[in-house]
Protein backbone atom coordinates (compact mmCIF):
# COMPACT_ATOMS: atom_id res chain seq x y z
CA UNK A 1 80.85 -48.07 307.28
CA UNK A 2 82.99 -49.79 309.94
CA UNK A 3 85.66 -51.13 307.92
CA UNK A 4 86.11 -52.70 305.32
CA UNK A 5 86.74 -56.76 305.66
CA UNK A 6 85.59 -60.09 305.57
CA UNK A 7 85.17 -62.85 308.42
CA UNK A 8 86.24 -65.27 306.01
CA UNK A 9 89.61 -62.90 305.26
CA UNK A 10 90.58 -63.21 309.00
CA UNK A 11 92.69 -66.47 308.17
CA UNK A 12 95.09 -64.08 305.81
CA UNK A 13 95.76 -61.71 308.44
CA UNK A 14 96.65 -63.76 311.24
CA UNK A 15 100.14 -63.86 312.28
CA UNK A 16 101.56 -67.04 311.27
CA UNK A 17 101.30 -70.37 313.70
CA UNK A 18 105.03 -69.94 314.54
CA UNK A 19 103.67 -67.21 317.13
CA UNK A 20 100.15 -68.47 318.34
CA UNK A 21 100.12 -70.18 321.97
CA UNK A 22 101.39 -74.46 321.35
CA UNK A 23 98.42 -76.44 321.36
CA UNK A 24 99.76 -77.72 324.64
CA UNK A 25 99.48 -75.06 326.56
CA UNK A 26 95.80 -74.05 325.17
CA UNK A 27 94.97 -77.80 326.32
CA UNK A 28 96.03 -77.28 329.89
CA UNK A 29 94.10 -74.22 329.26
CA UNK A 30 91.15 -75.67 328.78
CA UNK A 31 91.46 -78.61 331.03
CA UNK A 32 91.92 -75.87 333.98
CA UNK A 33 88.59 -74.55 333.74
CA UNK A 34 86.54 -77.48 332.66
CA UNK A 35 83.74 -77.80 335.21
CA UNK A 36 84.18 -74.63 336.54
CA UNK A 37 82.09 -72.52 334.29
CA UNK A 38 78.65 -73.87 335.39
CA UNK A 39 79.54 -72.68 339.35
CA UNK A 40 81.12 -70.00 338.76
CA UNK A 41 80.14 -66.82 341.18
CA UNK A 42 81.19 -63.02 341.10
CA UNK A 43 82.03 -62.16 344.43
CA UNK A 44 84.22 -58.23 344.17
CA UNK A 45 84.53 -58.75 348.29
CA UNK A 46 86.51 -62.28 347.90
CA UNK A 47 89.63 -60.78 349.11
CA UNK A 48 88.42 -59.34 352.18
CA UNK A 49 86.60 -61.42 354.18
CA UNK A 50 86.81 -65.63 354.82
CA UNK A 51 82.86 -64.77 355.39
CA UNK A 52 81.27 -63.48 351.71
CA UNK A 53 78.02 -63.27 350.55
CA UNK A 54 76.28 -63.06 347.23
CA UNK A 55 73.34 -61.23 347.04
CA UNK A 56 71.60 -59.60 343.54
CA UNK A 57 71.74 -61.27 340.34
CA UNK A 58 75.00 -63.96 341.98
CA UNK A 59 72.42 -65.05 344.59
CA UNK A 60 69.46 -65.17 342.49
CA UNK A 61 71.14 -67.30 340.53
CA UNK A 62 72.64 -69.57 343.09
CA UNK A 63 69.37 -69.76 344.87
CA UNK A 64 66.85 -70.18 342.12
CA UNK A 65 68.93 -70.93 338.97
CA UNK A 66 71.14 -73.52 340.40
CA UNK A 67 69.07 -74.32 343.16
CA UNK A 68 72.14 -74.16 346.03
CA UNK A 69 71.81 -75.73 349.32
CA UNK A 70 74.07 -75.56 352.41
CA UNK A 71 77.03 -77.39 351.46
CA UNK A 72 77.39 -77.24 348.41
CA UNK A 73 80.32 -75.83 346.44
CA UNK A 74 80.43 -73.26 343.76
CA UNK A 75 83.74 -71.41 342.78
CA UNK A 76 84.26 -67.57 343.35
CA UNK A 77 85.83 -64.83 341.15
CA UNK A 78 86.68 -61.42 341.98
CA UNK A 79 87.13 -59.56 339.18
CA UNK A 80 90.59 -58.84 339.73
CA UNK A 81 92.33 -62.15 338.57
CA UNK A 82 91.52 -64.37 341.73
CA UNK A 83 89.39 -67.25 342.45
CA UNK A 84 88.42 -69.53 345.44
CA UNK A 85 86.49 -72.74 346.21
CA UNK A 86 83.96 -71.89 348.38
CA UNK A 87 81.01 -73.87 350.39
CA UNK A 88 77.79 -72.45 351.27
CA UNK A 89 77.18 -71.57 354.73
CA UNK A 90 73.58 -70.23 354.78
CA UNK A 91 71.05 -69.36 352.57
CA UNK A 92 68.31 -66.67 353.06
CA UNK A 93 65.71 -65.61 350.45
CA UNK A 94 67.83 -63.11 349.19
CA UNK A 95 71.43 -63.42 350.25
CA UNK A 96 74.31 -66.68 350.62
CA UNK A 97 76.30 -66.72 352.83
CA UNK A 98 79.78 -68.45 351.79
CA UNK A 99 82.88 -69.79 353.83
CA UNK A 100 85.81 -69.78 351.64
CA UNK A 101 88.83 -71.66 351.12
CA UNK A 102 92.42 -70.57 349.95
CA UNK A 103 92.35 -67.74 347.34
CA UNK A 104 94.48 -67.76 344.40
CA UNK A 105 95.53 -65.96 341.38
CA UNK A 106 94.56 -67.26 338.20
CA UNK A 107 95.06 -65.71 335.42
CA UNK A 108 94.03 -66.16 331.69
CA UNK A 109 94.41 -62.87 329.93
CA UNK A 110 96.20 -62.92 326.92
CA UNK A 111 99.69 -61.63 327.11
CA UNK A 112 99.22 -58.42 325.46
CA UNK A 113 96.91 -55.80 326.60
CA UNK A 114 94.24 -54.86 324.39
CA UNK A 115 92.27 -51.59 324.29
CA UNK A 116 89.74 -50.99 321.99
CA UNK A 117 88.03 -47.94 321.25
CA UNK A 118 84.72 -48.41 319.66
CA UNK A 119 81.68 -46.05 318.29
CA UNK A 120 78.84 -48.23 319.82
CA UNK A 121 76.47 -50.00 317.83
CA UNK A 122 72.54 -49.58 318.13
CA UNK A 123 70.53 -51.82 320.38
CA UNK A 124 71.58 -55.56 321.58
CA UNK A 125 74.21 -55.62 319.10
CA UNK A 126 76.04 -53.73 322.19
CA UNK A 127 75.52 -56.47 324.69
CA UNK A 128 76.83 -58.99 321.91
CA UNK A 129 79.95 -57.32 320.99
CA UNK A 130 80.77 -56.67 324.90
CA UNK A 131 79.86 -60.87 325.38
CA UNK A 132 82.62 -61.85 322.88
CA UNK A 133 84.91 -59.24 323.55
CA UNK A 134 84.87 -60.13 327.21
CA UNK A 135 85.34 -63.95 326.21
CA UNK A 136 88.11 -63.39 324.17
CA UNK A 137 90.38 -61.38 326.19
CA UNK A 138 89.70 -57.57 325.42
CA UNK A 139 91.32 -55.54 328.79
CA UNK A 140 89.44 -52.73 327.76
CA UNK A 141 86.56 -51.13 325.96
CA UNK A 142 86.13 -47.39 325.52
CA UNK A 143 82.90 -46.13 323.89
CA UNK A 144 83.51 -43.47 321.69
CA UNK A 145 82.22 -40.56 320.39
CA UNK A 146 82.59 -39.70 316.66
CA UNK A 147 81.71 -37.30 314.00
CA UNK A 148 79.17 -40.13 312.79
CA UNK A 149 78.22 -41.87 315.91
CA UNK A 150 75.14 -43.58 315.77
CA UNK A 151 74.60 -44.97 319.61
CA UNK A 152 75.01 -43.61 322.86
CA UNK A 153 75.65 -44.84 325.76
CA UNK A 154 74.27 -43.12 329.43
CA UNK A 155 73.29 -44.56 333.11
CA UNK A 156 71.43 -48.07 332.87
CA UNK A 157 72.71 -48.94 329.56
CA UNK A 158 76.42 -48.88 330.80
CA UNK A 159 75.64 -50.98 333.80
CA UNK A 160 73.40 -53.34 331.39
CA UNK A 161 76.93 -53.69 329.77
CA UNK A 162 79.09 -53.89 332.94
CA UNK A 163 76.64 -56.48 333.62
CA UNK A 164 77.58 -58.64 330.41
CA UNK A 165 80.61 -58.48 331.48
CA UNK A 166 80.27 -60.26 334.29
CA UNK A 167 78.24 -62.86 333.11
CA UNK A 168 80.75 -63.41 329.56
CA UNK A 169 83.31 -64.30 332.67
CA UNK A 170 81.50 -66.81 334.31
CA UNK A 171 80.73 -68.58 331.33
CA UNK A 172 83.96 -68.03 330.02
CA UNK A 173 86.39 -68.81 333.09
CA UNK A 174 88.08 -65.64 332.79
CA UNK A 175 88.66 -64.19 336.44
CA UNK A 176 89.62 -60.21 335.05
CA UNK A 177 86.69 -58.14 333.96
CA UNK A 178 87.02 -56.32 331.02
CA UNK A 179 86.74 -52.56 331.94
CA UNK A 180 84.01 -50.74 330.04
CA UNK A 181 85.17 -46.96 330.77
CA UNK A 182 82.72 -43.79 330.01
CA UNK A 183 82.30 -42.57 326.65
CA UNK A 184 85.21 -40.25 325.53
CA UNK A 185 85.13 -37.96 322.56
CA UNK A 186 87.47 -39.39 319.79
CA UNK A 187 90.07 -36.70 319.74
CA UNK A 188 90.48 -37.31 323.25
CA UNK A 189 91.01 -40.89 322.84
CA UNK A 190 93.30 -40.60 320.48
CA UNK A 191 95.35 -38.52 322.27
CA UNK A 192 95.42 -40.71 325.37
CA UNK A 193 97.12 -43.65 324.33
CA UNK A 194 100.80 -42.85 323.85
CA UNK A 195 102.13 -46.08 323.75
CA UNK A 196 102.06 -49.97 322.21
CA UNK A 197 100.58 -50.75 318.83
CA UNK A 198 98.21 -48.17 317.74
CA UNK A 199 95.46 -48.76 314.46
CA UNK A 200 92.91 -47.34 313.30
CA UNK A 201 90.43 -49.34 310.71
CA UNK A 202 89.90 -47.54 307.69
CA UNK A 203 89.83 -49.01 304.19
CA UNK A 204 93.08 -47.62 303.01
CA UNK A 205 95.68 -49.35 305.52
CA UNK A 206 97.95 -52.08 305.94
CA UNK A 207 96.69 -55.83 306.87
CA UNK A 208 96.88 -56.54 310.62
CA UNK A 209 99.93 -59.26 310.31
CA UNK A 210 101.73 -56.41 308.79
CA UNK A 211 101.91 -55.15 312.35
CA UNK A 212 104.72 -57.63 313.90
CA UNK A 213 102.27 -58.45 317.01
CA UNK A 214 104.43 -61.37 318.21
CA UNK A 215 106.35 -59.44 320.73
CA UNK A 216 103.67 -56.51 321.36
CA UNK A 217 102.96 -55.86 324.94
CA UNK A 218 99.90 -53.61 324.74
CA UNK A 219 97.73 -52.93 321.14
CA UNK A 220 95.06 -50.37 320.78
CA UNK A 221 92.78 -50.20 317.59
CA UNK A 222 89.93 -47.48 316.97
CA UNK A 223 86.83 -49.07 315.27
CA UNK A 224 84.64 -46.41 313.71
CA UNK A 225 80.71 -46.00 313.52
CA UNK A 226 78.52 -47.40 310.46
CA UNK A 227 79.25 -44.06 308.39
CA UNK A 228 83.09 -44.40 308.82
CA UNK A 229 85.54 -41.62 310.21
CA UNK A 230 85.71 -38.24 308.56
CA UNK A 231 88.81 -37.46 306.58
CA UNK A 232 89.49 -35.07 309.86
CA UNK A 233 89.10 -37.95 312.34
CA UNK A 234 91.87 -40.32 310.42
CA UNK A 235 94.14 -37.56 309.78
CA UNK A 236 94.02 -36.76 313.74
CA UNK A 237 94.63 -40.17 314.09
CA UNK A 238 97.83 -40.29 311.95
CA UNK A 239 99.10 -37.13 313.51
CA UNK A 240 99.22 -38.82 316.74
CA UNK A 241 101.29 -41.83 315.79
CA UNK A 242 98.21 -44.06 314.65
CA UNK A 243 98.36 -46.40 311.46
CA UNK A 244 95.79 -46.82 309.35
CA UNK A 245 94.48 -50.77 309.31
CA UNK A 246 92.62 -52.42 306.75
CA UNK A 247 90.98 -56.05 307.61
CA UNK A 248 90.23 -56.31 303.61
CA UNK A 249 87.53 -55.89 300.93
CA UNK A 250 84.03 -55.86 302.10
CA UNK A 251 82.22 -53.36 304.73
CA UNK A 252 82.28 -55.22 308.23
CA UNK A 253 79.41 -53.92 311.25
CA UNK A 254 80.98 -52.33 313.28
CA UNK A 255 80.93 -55.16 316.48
CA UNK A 256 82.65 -57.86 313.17
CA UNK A 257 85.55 -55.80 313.07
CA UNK A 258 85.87 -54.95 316.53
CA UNK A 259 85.52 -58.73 317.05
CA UNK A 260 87.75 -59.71 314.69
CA UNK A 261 90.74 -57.95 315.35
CA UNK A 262 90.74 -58.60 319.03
CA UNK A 263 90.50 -62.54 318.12
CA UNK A 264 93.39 -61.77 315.22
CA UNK A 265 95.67 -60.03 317.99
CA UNK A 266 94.96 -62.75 320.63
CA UNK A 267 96.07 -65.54 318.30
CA UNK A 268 99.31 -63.81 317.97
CA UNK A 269 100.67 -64.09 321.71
CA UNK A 270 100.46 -66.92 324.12
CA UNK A 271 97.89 -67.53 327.51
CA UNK A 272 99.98 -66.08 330.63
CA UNK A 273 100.64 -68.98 332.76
């Protein structure tokens, strides 16, 4: 299994409120991006020309989902942590055409820098776990390959995913894509991350708050398939500097956990302003 935990057990290991963004600053948060999220547009070109279009799924959507017209204005993201107002030049049947207005740098990522590596789960549960780990601030998701992996993950699927990622951002207001690199074999994984926080779930560990998050810069956690790591896989793990983290009692799926402890390490560090 996963790992073992409850939803309900998330409350006990949270870091305490004394570290969590002020309820101020979420507000102006939140205020920032109200009435954004309905007109919001990928556009990876935004930086490059004062001329972009949107063609694909953007324009489809502008064109037949939001029914755009020439003038109107919709709000462009790039991906990279910038956004611009932008009005609509031209339409065609397939492609806008957009004139845009100063670009700026926005950004809402979370101050520390999550990575999580993650044995995939089977079917749509993919596309959810991508969805919410996109809206709650995950920089990146590996795929991994385990001893016990269940899921793979080749071609279409991984642009189906990229694809979520993009749309988890315009609903979300987040302007920095969460990076969805190629599967990598576990050992490999492991190996790679040499610095920051470093956990891996398994059912013998330490809570999550036992971590000291608060002034953590970059965390990486290793979420395992439905039939657990191996002994071998755990013990690689600790070799290279990982601890073992347990999110409590019962047996979480395997996008729960993942889930969970991104939200758990989020709370613990305030919004970049």
């Amino acid at each position: 299994m996963a790992v073992g935990s409850t939803v309900g057990q998330v409350a006990n290991i949270a870091p305490s409120s004394s570290s969590a963004c002020p309820a101020s600053e979420l507000q102006q948060q939140c205020a920032s991006i109200t009435g954004e999220m309905a007109d919001r547009f990928f556009c990876p070109e935004l930086c490059d020309t004062q001329e972009p279009s949107l063609t694909g799924a953007e324009a489809h959507h502008l064109l037949h989902v939001m029914r755009g017209k020439v003038g109107d204005e919709v709000l462009l993201f790039d991906g990279q942590g910038h956004q611009s107002t932008a009005t609509i030049a031209k339409c065609g049947r397939s492609e806008v055409l957009l004139t845009v207005g100063p670009v700026e740098q926005v950004s809402r990522e979370p101050r520390i820098a999550i990575t999580l590596g993650v044995a995939l789960p089977k079917g749509d549960r993919q596309k959810w776990m991508v969805e919410k780990l996109t809206e709650i601030g995950v920089a990146t998701l590996v795929p991994l390959t385990t001893e016990h992996s269940v899921a793979d993950l080749r071609g279409k699927s991984l642009e189906k995913l990229e694809r979520a990622v993009v749309e988890a951002c315009k609903q979300c207001g987040r302007n920095q894509l969460m990076q969805i690199t190629p599967p990598r074999p576990f050992g490999e994984f492991i190996a790679s991350v040499d610095s920051g926080t470093k956990c891996i779930a398994h059912p013998v560990g330490r809570s999550l708050s036992q971590f000291g998050l608060s002034a953590a810069t970059e965390f990486a956690a290793a979420i395992g398939p439905e039939g657990g790591f191996s002994d071998s896989e755990v013990a690689l793990a600790n070799e290279h500097g990982w601890q073992s983290m347990c999110l409590g009692a019962s047996i979480l799926r395997i996008e729960t956990a993942a889930i969970a402890v991104a939200a758990v390490v989020t709370s613990s560090c305030s919004v970049e302003s």
